[in-house]
Protein backbone atom coordinates (compact mmCIF):
# COMPACT_ATOMS: atom_id res chain seq x y z
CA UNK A 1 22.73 9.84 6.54
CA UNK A 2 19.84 10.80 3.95
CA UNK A 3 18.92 8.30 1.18
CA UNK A 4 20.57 9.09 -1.96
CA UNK A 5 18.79 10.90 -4.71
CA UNK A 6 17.87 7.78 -6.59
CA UNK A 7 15.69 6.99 -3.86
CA UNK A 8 13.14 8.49 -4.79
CA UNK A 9 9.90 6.12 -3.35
CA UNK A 10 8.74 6.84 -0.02
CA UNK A 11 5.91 3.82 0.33
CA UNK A 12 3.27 3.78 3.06
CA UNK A 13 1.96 0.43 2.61
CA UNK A 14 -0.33 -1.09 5.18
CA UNK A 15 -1.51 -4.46 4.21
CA UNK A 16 -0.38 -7.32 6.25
CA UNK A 17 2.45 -9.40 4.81
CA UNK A 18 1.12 -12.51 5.66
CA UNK A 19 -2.37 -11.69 3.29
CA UNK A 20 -0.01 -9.22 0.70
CA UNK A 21 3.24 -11.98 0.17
CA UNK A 22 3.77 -10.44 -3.61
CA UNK A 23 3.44 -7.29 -2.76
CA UNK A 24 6.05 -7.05 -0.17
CA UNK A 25 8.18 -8.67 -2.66
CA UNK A 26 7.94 -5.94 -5.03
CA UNK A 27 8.93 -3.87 -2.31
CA UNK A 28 12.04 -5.76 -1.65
CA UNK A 29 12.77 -6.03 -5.00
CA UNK A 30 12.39 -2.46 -5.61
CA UNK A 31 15.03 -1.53 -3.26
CA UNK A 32 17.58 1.13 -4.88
CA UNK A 33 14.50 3.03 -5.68
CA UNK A 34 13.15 3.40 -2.20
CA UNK A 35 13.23 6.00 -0.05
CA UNK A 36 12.06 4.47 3.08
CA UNK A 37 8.87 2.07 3.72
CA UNK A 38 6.74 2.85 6.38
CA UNK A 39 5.67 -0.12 8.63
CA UNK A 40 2.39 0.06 10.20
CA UNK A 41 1.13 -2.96 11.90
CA UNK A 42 -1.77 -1.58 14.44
CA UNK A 43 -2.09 1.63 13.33
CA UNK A 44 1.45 2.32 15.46
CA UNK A 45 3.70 -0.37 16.58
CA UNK A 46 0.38 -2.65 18.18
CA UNK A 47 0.47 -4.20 21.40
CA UNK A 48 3.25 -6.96 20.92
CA UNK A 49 5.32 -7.88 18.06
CA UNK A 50 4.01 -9.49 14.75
CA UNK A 51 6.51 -12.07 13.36
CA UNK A 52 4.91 -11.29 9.93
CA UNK A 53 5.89 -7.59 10.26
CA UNK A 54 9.18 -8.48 11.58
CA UNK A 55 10.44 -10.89 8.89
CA UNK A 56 9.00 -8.08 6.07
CA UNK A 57 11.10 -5.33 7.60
CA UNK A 58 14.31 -7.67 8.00
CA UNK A 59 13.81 -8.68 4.60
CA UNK A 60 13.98 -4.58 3.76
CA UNK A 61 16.77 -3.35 6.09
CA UNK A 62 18.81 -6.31 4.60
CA UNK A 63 18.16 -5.01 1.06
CA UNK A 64 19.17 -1.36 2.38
CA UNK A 65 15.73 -0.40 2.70
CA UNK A 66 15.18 2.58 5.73
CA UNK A 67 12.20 1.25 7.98
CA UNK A 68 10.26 3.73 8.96
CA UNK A 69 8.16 2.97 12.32
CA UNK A 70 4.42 4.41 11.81
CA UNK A 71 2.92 6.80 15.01
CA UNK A 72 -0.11 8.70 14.66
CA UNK A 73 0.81 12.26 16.75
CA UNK A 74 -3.11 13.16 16.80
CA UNK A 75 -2.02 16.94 15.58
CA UNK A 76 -0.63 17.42 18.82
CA UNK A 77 -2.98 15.87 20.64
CA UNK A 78 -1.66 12.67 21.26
CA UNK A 79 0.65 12.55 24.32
CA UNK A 80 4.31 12.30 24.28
CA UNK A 81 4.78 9.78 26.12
CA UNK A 82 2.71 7.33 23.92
CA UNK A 83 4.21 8.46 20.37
CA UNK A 84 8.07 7.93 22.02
CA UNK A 85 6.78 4.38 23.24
CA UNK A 86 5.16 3.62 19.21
CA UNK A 87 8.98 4.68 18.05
CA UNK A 88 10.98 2.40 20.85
CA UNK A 89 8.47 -0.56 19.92
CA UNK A 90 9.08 -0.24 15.80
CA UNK A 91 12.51 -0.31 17.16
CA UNK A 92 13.11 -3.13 19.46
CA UNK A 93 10.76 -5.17 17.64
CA UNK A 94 10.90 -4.44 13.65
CA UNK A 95 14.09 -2.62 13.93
CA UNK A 96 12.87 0.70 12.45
CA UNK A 97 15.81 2.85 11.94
CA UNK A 98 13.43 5.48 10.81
CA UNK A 99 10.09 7.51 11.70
CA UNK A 100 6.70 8.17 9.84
CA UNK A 101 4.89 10.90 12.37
CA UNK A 102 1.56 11.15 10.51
CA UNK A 103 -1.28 13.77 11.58
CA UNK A 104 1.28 16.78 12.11
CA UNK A 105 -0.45 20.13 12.56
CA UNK A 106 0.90 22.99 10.11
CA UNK A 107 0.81 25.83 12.53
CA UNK A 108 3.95 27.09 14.54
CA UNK A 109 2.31 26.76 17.69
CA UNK A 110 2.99 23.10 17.92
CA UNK A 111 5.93 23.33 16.62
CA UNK A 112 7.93 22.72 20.23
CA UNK A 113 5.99 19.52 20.77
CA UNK A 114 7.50 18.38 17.35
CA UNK A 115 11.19 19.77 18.76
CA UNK A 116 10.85 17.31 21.66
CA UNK A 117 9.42 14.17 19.66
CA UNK A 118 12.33 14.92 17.24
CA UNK A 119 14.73 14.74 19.94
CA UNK A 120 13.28 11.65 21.56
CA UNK A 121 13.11 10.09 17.61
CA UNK A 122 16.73 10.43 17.18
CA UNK A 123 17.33 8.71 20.65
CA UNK A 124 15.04 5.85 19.47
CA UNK A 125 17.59 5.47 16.47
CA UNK A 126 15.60 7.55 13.69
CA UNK A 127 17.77 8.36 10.90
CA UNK A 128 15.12 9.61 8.85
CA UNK A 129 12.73 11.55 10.33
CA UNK A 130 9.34 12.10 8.10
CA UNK A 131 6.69 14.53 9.49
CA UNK A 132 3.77 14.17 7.38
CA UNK A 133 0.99 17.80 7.51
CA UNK A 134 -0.45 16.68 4.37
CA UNK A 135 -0.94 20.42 3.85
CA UNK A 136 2.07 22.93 3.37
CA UNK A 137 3.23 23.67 7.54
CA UNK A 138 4.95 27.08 8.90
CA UNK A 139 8.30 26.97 7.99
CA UNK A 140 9.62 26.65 11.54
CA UNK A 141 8.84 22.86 10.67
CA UNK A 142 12.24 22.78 7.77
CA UNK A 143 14.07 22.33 10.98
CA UNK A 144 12.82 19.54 12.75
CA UNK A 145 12.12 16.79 9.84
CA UNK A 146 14.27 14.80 7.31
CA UNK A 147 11.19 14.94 4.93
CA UNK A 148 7.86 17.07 5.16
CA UNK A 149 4.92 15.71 3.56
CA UNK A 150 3.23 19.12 1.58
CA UNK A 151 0.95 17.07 0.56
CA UNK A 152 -1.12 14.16 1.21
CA UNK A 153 -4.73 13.65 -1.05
CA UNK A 154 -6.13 12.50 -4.34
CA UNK A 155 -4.81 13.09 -8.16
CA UNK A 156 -7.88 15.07 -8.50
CA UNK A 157 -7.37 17.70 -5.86
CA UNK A 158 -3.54 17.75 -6.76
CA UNK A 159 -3.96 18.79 -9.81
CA UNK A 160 -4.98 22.30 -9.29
CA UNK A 161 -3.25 22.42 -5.80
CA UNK A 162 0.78 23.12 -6.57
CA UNK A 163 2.22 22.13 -3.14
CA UNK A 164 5.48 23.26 -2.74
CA UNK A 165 8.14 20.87 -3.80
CA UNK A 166 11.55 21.76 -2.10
CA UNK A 167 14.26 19.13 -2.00
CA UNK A 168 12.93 18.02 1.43
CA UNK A 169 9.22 17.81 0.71
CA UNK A 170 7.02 15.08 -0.29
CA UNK A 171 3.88 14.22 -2.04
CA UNK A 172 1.59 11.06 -1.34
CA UNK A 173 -1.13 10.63 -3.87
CA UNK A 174 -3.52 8.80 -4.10
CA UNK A 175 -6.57 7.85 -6.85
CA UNK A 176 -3.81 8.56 -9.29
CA UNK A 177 -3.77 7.34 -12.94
CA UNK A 178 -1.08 5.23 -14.41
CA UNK A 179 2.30 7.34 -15.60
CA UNK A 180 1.35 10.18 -12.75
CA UNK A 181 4.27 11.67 -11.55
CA UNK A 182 4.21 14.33 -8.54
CA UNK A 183 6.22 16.91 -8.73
CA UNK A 184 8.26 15.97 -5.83
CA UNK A 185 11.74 14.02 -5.80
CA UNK A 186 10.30 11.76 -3.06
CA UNK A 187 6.61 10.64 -3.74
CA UNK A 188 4.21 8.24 -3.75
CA UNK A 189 1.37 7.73 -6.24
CA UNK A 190 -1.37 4.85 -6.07
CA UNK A 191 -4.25 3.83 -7.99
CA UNK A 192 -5.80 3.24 -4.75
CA UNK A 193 -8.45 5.07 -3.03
CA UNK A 194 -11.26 5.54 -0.76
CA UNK A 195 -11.23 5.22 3.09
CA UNK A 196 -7.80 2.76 2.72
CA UNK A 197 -6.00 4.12 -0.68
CA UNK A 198 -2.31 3.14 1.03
CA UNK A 199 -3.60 -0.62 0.43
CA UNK A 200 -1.85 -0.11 -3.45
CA UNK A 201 1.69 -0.19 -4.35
CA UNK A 202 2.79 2.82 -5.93
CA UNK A 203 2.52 3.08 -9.74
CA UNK A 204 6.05 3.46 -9.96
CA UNK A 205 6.38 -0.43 -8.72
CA UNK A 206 4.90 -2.09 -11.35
CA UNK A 207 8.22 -2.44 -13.17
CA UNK A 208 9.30 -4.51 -10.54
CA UNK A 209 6.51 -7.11 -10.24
């Protein structure tokens, strides 16, 4: 079951809940607007479970939020065997019902690697599936995600750029001003930027502070 269309936030936010309380309040509070939330606590699930982490993404599922676990998929590169084991951790331990597969390649060639993690995703539980190219991918990708990320940069670049901007598409800006709006129903635009821009909350939170 998809997220209905006022749902419209799709929030990669790393910062630690234990250092970012009000933050992840705003989040919660935020709720019917949200897409999905994508929980990152090592870069992928970590190593064993944070209680910090945990007690955020209750907090979110409880307020109808989708969790969606975080695994970097290397564009390919990474094996399958370690991505599947990043989704059955954010499962067992934050109770992801989601996925966030970040670093997907846009060519077809890959594409049956992506067939079999989708496969194994749903297993794990994954509702929503997100496959994030950051670039606009081969088509044969419509198939396999919930949600395609077309693009993934700063305001300055998306401009000019146009990504596509079909129903199941999504943009994540970042370095974006106040009152930007991607053309995308799901998005995600912060003032953040540099080497760590998903350390901001979306513009389109600060209602709810």
């Amino acid at each position: 079951m998809h997220p209905p269309a006022s749902r419209h936030l799709l929030v990669p936010y790393y910062e630690h809940p234990a250092l970012r309380p009000a933050e992840w309040d705003a989040l919660v509070a935020a709720a019917p607007r949200l897409y999905g939330v994508v929980v990152n606590p090592a870069s992928g699930a970590g190593e064993a479970p944070d209680p910090a982490f945990a007690e955020a993404a209750r907090r979110l599922r409880e307020a109808g939020v989708p969790v969606l676990g975080y695994a970097d998929t290397d564009y390919g590169r990474r094996p399958h065997a370690a991505v599947v084991r990043d989704l059955t951790r954010h499962r067992d331990w934050y109770g992801a019902d989601g996925a966030f597969l970040d670093q997907v390649p846009t060519g077809p060639e890959h594409a049956p690697h992506y067939e079999r993690l989708r496969v194994a995703a749903r297993a794990a539980g994954a509702g929503t599936l997100v496959l994030n190219h950051g670039a606009p991918p081969h088509p044969v990708y419509d198939a396999l995600g919930d949600l395609l990320v077309t693009f993934e940069g700063p305001w300055s670049v998306y401009r000019t750029a146009r990504p596509p901007a079909a129903r199941h598409h999504c943009h994540l800006v970042y370095d974006a001003p106040p009152g930007a709006r991607p053309a995308s129903r799901v998005h995600c635009a912060v003032p953040g930027g540099g080497a760590h821009p998903w350390a901001a909350l979306p513009h389109g939170l600060e209602a709810a502070r």
